[in-house]
C-alpha atoms as a PDB file:
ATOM      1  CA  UNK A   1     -95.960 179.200 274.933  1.00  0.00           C
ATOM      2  CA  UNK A   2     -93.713 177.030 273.229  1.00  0.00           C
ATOM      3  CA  UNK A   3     -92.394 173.791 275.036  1.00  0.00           C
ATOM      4  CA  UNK A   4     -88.054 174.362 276.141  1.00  0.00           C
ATOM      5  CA  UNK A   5     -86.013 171.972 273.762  1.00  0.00           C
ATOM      6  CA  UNK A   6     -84.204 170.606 277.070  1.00  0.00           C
ATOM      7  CA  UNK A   7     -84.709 166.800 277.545  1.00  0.00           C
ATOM      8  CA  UNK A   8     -86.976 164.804 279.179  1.00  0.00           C
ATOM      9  CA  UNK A   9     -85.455 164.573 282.759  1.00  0.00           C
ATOM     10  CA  UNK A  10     -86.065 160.713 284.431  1.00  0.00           C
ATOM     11  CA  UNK A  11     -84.836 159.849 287.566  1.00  0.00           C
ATOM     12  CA  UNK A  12     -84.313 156.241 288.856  1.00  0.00           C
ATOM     13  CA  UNK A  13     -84.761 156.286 292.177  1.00  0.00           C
ATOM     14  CA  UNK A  14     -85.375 153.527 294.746  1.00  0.00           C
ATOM     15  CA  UNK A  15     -89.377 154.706 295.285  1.00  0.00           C
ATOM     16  CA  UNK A  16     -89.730 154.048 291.561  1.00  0.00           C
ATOM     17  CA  UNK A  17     -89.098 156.182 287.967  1.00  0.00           C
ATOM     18  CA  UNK A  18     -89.453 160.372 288.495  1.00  0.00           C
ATOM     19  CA  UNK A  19     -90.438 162.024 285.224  1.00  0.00           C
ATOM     20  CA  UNK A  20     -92.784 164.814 284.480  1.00  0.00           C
ATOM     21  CA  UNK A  21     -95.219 162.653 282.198  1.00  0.00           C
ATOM     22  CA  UNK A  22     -97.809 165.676 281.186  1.00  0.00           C
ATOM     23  CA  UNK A  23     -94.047 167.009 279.545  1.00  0.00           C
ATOM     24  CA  UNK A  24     -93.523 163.903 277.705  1.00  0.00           C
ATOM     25  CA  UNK A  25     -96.952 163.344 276.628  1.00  0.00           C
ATOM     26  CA  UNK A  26     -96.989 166.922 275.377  1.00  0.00           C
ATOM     27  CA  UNK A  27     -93.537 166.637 273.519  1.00  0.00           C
ATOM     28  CA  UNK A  28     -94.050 163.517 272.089  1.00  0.00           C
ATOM     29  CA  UNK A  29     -97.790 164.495 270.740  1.00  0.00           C
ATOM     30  CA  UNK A  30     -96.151 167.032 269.017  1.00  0.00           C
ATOM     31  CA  UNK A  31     -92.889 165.192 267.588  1.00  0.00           C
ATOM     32  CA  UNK A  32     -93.056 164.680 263.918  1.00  0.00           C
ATOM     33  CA  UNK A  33     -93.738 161.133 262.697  1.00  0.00           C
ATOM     34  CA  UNK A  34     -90.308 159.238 261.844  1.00  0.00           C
ATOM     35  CA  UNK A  35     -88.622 161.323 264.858  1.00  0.00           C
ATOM     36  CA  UNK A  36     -86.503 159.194 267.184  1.00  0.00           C
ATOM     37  CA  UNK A  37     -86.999 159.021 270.687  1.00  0.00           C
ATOM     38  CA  UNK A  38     -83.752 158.870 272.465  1.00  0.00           C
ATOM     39  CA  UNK A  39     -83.082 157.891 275.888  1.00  0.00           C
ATOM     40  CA  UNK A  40     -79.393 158.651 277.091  1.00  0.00           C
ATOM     41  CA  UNK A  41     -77.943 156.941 280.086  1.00  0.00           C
ATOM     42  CA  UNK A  42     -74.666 157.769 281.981  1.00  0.00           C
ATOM     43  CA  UNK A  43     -72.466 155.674 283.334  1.00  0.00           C
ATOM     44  CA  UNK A  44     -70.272 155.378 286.785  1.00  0.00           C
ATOM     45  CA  UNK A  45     -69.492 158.185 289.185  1.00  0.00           C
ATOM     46  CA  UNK A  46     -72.727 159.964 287.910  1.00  0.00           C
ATOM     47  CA  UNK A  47     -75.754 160.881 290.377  1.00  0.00           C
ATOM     48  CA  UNK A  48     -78.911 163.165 289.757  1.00  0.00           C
ATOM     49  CA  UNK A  49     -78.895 166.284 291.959  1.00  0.00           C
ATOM     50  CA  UNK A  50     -75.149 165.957 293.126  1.00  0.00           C
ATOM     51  CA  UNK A  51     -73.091 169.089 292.411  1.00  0.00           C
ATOM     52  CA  UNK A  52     -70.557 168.591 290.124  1.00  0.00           C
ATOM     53  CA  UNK A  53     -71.965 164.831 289.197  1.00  0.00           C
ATOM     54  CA  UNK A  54     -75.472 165.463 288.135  1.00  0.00           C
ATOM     55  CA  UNK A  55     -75.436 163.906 284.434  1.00  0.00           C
ATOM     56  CA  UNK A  56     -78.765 166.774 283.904  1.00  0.00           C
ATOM     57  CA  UNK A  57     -76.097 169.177 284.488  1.00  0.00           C
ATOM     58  CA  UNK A  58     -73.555 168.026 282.468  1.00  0.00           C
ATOM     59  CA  UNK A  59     -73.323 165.269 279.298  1.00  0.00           C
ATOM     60  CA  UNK A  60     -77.182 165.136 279.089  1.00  0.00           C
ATOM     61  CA  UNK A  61     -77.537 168.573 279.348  1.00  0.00           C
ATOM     62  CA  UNK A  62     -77.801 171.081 276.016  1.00  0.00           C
ATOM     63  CA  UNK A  63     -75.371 173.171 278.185  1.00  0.00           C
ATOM     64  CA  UNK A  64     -72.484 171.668 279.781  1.00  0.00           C
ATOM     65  CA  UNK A  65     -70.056 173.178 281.781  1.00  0.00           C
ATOM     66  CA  UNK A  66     -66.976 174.431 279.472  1.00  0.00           C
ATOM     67  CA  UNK A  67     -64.220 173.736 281.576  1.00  0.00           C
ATOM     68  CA  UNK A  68     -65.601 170.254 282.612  1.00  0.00           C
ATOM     69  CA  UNK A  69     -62.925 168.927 279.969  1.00  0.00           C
ATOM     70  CA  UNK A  70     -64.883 165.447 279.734  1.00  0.00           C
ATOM     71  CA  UNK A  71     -68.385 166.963 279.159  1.00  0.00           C
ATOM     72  CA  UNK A  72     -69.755 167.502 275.702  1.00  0.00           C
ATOM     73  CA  UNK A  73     -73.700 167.638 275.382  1.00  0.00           C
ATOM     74  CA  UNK A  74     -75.282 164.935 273.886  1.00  0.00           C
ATOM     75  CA  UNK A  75     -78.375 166.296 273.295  1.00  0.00           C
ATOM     76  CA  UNK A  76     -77.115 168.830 271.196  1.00  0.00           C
ATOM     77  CA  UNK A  77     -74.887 167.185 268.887  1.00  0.00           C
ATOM     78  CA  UNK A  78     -77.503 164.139 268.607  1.00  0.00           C
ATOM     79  CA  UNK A  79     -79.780 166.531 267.060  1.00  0.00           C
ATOM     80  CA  UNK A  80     -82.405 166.117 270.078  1.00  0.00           C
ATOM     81  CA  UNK A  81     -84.216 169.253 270.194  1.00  0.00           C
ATOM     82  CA  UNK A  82     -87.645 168.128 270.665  1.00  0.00           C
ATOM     83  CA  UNK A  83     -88.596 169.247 266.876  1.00  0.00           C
ATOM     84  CA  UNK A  84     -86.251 166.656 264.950  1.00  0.00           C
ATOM     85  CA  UNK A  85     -85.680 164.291 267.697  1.00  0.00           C
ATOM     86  CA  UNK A  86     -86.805 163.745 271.441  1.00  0.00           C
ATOM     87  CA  UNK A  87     -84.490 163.194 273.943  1.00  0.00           C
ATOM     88  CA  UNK A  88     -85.062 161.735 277.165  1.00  0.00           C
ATOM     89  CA  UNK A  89     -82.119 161.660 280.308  1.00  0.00           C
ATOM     90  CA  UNK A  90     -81.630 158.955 282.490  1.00  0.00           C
ATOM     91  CA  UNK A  91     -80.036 159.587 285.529  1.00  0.00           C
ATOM     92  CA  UNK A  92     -79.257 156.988 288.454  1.00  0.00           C
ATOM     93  CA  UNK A  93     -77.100 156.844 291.516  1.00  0.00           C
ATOM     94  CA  UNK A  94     -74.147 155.724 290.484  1.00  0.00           C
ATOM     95  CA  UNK A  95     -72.319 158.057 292.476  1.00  0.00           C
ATOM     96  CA  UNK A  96     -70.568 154.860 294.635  1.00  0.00           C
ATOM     97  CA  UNK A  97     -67.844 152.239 294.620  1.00  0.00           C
ATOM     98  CA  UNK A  98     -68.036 150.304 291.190  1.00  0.00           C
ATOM     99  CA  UNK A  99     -69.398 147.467 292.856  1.00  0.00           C
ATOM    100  CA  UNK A 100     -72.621 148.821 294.264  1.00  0.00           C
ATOM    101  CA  UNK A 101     -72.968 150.757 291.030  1.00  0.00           C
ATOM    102  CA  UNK A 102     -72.915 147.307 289.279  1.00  0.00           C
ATOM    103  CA  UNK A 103     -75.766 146.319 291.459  1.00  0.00           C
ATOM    104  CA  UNK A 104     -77.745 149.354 291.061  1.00  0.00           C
ATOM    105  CA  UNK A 105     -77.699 149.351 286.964  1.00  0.00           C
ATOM    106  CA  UNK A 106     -78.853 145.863 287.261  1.00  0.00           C
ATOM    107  CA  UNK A 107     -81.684 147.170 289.293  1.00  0.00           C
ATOM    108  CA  UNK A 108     -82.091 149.954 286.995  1.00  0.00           C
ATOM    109  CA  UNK A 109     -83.207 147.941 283.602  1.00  0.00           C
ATOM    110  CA  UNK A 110     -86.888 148.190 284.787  1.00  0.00           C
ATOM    111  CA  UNK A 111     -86.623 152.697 284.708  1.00  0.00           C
ATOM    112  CA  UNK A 112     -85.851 152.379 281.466  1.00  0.00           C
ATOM    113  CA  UNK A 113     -88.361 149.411 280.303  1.00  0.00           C
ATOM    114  CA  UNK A 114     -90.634 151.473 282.030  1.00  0.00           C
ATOM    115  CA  UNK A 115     -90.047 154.523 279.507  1.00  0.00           C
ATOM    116  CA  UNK A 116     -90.044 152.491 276.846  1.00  0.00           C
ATOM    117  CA  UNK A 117     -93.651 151.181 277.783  1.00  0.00           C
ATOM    118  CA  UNK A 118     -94.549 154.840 278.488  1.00  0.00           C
ATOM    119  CA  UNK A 119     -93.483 156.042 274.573  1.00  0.00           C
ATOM    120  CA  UNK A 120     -94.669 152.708 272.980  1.00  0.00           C
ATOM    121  CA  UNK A 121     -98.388 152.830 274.485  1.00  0.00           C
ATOM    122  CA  UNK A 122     -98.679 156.947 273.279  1.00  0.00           C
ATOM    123  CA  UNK A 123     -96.832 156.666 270.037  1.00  0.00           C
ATOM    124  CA  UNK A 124     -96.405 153.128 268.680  1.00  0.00           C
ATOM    125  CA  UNK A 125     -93.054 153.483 268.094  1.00  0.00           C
ATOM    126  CA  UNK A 126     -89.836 152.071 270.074  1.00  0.00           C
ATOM    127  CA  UNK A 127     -87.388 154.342 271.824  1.00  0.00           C
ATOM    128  CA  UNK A 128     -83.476 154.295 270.840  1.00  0.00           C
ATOM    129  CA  UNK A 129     -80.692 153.765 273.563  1.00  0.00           C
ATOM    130  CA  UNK A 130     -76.950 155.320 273.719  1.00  0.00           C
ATOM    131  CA  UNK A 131     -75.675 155.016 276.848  1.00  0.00           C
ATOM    132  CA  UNK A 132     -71.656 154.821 278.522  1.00  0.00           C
ATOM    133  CA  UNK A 133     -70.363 152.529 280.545  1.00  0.00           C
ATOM    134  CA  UNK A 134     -72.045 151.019 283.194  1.00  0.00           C
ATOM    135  CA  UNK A 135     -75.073 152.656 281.531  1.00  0.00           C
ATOM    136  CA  UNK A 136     -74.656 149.935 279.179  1.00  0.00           C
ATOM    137  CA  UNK A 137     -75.395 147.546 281.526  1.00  0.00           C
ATOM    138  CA  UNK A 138     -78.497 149.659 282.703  1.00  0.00           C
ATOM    139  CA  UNK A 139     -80.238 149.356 278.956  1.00  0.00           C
ATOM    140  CA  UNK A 140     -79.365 145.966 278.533  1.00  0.00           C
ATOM    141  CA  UNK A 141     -81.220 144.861 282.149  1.00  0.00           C
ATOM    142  CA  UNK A 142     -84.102 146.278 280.388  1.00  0.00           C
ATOM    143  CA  UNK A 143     -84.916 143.898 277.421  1.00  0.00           C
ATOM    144  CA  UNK A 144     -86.327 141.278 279.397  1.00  0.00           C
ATOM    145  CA  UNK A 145     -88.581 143.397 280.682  1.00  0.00           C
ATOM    146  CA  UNK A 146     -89.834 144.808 277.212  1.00  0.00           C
ATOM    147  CA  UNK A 147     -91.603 143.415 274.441  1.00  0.00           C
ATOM    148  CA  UNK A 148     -90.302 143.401 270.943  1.00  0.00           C
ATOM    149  CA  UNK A 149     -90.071 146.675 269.317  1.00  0.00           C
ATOM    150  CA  UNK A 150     -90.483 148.716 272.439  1.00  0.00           C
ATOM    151  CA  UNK A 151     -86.678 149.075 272.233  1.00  0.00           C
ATOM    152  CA  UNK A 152     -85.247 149.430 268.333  1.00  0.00           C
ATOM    153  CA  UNK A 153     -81.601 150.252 268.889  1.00  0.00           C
ATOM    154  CA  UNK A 154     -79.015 150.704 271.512  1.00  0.00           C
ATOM    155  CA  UNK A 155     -75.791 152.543 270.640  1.00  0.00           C
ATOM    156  CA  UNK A 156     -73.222 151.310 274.144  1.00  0.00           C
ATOM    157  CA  UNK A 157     -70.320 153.311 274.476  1.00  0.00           C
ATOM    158  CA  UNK A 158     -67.145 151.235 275.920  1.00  0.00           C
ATOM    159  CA  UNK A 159     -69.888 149.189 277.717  1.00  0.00           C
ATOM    160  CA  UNK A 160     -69.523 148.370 281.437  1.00  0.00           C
ATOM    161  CA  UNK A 161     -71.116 144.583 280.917  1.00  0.00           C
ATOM    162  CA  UNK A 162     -70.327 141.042 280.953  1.00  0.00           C
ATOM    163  CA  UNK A 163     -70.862 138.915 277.611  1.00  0.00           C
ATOM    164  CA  UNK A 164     -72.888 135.946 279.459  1.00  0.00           C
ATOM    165  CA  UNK A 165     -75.169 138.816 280.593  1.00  0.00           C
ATOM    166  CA  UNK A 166     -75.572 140.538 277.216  1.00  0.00           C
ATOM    167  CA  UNK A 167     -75.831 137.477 275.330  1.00  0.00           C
ATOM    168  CA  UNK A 168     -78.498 136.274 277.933  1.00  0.00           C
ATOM    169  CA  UNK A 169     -80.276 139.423 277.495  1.00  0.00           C
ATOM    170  CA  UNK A 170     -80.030 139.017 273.719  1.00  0.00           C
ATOM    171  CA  UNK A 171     -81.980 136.277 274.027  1.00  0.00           C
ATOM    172  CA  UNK A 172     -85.133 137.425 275.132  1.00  0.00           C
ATOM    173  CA  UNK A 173     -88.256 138.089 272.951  1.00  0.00           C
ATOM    174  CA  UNK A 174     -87.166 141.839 273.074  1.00  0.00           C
ATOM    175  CA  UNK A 175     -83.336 141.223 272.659  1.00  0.00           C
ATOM    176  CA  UNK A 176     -83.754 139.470 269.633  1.00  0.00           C
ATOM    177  CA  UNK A 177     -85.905 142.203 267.859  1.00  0.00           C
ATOM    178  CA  UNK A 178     -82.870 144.886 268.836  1.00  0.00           C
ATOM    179  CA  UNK A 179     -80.357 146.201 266.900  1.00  0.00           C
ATOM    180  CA  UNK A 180     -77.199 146.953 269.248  1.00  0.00           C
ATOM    181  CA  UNK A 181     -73.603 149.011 267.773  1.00  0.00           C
ATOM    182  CA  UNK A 182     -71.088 148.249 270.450  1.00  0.00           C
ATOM    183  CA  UNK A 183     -68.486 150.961 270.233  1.00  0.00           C
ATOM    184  CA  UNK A 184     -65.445 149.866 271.260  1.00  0.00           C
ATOM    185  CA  UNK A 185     -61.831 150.645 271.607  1.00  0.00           C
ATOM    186  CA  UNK A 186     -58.217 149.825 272.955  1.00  0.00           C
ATOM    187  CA  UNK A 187     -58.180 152.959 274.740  1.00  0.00           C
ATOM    188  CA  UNK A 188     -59.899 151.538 276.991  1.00  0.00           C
ATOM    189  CA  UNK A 189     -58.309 148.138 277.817  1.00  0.00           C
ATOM    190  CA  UNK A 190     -57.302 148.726 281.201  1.00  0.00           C
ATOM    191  CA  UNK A 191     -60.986 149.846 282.249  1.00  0.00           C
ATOM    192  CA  UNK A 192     -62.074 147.054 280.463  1.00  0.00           C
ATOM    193  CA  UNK A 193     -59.754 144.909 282.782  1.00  0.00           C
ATOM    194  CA  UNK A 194     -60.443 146.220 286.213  1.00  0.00           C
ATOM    195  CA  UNK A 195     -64.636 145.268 285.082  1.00  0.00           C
ATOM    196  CA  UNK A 196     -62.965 141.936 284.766  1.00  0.00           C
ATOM    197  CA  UNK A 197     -60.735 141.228 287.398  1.00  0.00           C
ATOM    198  CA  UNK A 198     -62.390 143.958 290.009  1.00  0.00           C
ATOM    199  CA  UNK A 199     -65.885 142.818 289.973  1.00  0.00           C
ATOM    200  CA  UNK A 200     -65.908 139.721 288.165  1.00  0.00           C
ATOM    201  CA  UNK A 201     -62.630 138.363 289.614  1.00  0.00           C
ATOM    202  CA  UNK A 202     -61.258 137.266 286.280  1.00  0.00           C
ATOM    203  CA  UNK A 203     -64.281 134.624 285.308  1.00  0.00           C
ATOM    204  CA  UNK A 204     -66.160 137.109 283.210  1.00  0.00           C
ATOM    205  CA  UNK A 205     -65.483 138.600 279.742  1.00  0.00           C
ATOM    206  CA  UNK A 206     -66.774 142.245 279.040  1.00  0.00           C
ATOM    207  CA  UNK A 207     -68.252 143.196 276.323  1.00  0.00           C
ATOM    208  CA  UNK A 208     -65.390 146.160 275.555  1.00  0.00           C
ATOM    209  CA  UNK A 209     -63.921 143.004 274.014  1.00  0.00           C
ATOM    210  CA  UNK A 210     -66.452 142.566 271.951  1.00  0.00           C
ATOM    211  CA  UNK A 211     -69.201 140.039 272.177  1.00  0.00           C
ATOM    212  CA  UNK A 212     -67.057 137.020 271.307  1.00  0.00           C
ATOM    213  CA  UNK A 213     -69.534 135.687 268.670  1.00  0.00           C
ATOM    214  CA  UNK A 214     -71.957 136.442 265.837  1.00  0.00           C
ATOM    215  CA  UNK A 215     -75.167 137.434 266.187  1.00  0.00           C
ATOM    216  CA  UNK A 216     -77.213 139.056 263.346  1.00  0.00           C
ATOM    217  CA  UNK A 217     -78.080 142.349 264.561  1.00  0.00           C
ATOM    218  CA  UNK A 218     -75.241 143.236 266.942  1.00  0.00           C
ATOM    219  CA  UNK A 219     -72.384 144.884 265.242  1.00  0.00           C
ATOM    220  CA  UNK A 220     -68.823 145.646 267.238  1.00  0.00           C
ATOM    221  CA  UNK A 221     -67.637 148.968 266.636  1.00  0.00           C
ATOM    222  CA  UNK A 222     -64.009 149.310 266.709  1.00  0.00           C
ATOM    223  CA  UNK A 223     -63.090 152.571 266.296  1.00  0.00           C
ATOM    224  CA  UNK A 224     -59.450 152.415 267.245  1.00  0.00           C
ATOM    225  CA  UNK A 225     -58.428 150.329 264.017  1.00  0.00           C
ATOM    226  CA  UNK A 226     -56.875 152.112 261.245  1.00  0.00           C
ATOM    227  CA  UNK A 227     -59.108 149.686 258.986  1.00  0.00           C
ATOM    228  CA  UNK A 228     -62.089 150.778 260.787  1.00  0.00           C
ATOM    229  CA  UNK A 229     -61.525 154.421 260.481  1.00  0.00           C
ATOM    230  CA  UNK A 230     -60.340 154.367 257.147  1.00  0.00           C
ATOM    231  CA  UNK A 231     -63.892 152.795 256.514  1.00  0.00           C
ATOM    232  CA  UNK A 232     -65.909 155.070 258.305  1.00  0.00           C
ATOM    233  CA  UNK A 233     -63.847 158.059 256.445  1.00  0.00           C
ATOM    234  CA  UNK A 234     -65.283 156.613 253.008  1.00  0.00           C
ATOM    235  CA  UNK A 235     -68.886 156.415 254.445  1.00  0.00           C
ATOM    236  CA  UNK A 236     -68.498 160.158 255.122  1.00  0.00           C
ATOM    237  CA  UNK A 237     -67.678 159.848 259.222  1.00  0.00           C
ATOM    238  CA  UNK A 238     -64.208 161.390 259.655  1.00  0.00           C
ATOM    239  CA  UNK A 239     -62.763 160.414 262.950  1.00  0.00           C
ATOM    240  CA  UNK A 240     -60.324 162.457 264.790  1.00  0.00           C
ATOM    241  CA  UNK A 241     -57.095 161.055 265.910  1.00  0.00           C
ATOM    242  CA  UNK A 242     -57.236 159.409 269.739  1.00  0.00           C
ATOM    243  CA  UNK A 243     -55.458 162.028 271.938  1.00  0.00           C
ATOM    244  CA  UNK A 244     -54.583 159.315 274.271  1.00  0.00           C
ATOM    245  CA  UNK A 245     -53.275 155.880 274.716  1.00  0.00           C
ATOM    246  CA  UNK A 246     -55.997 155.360 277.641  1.00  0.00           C
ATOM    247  CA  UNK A 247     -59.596 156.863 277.956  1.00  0.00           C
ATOM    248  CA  UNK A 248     -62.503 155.792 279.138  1.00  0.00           C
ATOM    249  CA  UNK A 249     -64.313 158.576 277.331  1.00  0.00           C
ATOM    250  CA  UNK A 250     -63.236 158.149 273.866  1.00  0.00           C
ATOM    251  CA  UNK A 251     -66.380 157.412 272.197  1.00  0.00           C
ATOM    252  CA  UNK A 252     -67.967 160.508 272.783  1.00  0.00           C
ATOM    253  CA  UNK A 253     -65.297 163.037 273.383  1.00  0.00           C
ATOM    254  CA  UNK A 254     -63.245 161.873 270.146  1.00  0.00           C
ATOM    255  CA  UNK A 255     -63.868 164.440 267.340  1.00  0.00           C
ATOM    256  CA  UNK A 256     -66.454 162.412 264.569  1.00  0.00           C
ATOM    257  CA  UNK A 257     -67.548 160.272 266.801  1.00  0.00           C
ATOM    258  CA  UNK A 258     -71.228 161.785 268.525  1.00  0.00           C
ATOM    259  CA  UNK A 259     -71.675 162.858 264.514  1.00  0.00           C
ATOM    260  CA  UNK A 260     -71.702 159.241 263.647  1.00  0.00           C
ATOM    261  CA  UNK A 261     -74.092 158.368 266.520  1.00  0.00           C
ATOM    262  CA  UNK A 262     -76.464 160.531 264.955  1.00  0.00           C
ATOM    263  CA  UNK A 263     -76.529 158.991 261.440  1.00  0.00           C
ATOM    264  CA  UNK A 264     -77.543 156.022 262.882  1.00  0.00           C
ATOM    265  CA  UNK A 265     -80.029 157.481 264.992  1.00  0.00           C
ATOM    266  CA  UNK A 266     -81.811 159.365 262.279  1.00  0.00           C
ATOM    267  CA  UNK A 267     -81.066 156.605 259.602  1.00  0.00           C
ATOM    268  CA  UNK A 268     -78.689 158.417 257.264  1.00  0.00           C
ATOM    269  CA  UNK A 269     -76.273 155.821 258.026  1.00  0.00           C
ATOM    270  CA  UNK A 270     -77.748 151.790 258.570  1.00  0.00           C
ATOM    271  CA  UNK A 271     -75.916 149.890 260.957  1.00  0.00           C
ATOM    272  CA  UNK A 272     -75.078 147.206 258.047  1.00  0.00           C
ATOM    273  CA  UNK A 273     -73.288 149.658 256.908  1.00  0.00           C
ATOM    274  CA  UNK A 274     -70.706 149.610 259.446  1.00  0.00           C
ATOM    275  CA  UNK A 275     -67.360 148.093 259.294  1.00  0.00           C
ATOM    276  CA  UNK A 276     -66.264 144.188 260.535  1.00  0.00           C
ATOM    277  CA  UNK A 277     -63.074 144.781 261.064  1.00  0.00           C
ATOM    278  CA  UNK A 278     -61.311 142.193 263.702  1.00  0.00           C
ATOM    279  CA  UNK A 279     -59.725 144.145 266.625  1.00  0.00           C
ATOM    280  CA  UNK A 280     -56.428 144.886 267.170  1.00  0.00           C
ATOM    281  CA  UNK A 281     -54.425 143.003 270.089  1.00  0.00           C
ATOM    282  CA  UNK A 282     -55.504 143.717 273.689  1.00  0.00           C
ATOM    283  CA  UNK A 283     -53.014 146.496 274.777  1.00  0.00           C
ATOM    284  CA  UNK A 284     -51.909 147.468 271.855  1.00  0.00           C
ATOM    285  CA  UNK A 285     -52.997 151.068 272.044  1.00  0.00           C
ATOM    286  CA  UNK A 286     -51.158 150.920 275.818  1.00  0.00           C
ATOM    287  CA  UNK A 287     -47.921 149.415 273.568  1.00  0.00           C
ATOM    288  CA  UNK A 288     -47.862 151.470 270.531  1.00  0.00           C
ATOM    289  CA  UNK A 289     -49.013 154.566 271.842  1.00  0.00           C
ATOM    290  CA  UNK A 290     -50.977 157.412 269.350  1.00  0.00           C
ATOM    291  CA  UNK A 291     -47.494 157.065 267.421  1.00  0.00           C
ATOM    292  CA  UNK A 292     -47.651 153.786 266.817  1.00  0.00           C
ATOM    293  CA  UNK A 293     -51.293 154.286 266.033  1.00  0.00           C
ATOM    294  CA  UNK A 294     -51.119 156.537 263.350  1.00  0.00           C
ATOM    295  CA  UNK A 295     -48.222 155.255 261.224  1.00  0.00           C
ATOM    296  CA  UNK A 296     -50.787 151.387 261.396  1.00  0.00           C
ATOM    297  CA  UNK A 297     -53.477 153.704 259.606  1.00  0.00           C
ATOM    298  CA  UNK A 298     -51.055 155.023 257.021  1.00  0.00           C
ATOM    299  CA  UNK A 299     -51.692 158.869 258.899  1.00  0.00           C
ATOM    300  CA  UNK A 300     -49.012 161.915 259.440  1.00  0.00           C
ATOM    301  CA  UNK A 301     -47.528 160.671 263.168  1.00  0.00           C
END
């Protein structure tokens, strides 16, 4: 009987990582060479096995709720069906205040080095990150606890982190050998500033801001600048118009956007690829609104 194309479910829990191994041994002895191996990670306010807020249930689930208007499968749309690409789930307790969640995807780096040993050792090949918000700061705990290669790409989604931390973590044997898009946007400035100024107290920098300097494998991802999008349009990745001046949820629930993530995860589309573009002001998208949006990218208002 065929294996179910649902994900690999992982757990980080505090008596160590839950995941039906037998499953992923079986999956990934039958994935075809060249396949990714994708491990998606959630971000705040998320918790396995909590009604309502289990991620398995939800965003890294083939089957979403429909009137859960922020969930939109991953899986699916990433093309992680077991047969062209495996996907494995990450959920953690981050069902908490934002400052013990902060703590716990610290903590949570060694779940996901821990998968990434588990695929490497079978396979020989490194697993691929995307991951959203404070998930962000969840994959990037991991590379010191890797070796080069185990981890090939992360794809952060208006990432929950601090730049000292990234760039620290960028400078590990792993973080070095990693290629990371940071997706970013002005939507979500003011989530961007309460990371700042409600856990940091105003002496840290996140990385929604971009990383502040170059490095040659980590590419900011602005998709809220007209340039940007007019870019990605000629590279054959349509975006859809931001529906709002402030989300948190943008980079996955914006129309073009999971598409995108999956040319980079199957290699239709290399990272170098991508657009430079500066970023707009901070606020702007609070200031100018979707109007004032469009009629900077030359689109109908």
């Amino acid at each position: 009987m065929p294996d179910d194309p649902r994900p690999i479910r992982a757990d980080a829990t505090a008596e160590g990582l839950h995941l039906d191994r037998e499953r992923l041994a079986r999956k990934l002895d039958h994935l075809p060479a060249g396949a990714p191996v994708v491990v998606m990670i959630h971000g705040w306010r998320y918790a396995p096995g909590f009604a309502g807020d289990c991620p398995h249930g939800s965003i890294l689930s083939l089957d979403p709720p429909p009137d859960d208007r922020r969930a939109v499968s991953w899986p699916r749309h990433l093309g992680l069906d077991g047969r062209t690409g495996l996907g494995i789930a990450l959920g953690w307790n981050a069902k908490c205040d934002p400052w013990r969640a902060h703590l716990r995807a610290g903590w949570n780096g060694a779940a996901l080095a821990e998968i990434a040993r588990l695929v490497h050792d079978q396979t020989g090949r490194g697993i691929q990150v995307i991951a959203h918000s404070m998930g962000a700061r969840v994959a990037l705990a991991a590379l010191p606890l890797v070796r080069p290669g185990q981890i090939s790409r992360m794809i952060l989604l208006a990432a929950a982190e601090a730049r000292g931390r990234a760039l620290a973590a960028l400078e590990t044997p792993a973080g070095r050998a990693v290629e990371v898009v940071n997706v970013t946007t002005r939507e979500n400035d003011l989530f961007d500033a309460f990371f700042e100024w409600g856990i940091h107290l105003g002496f840290r920098t996140s990385i929604g801001q971009g990383l502040g300097r170059a490095r040659p494998r980590w590419h900011d991802l602005w998709i809220d600048q007209p340039t940007t999008v007019r870019t990605l349009a000629g590279l054959g990745h349509p975006l859809a118009d931001p529906p709002r001046r402030i989300c948190h949820w943008s980079p996955y629930l914006r129309p073009g956007t999971i598409a995108l993530y999956r040319a980079l995860i199957d290699g239709r589309l290399p990272a170098e690829a991508l657009p430079r573009h500066a970023p707009g002001r901070r606020w702007s998208r609070l200031l100018l609104g979707a109007r004032g949006w469009a009629v900077g990218a030359g689109l109908p208002a």
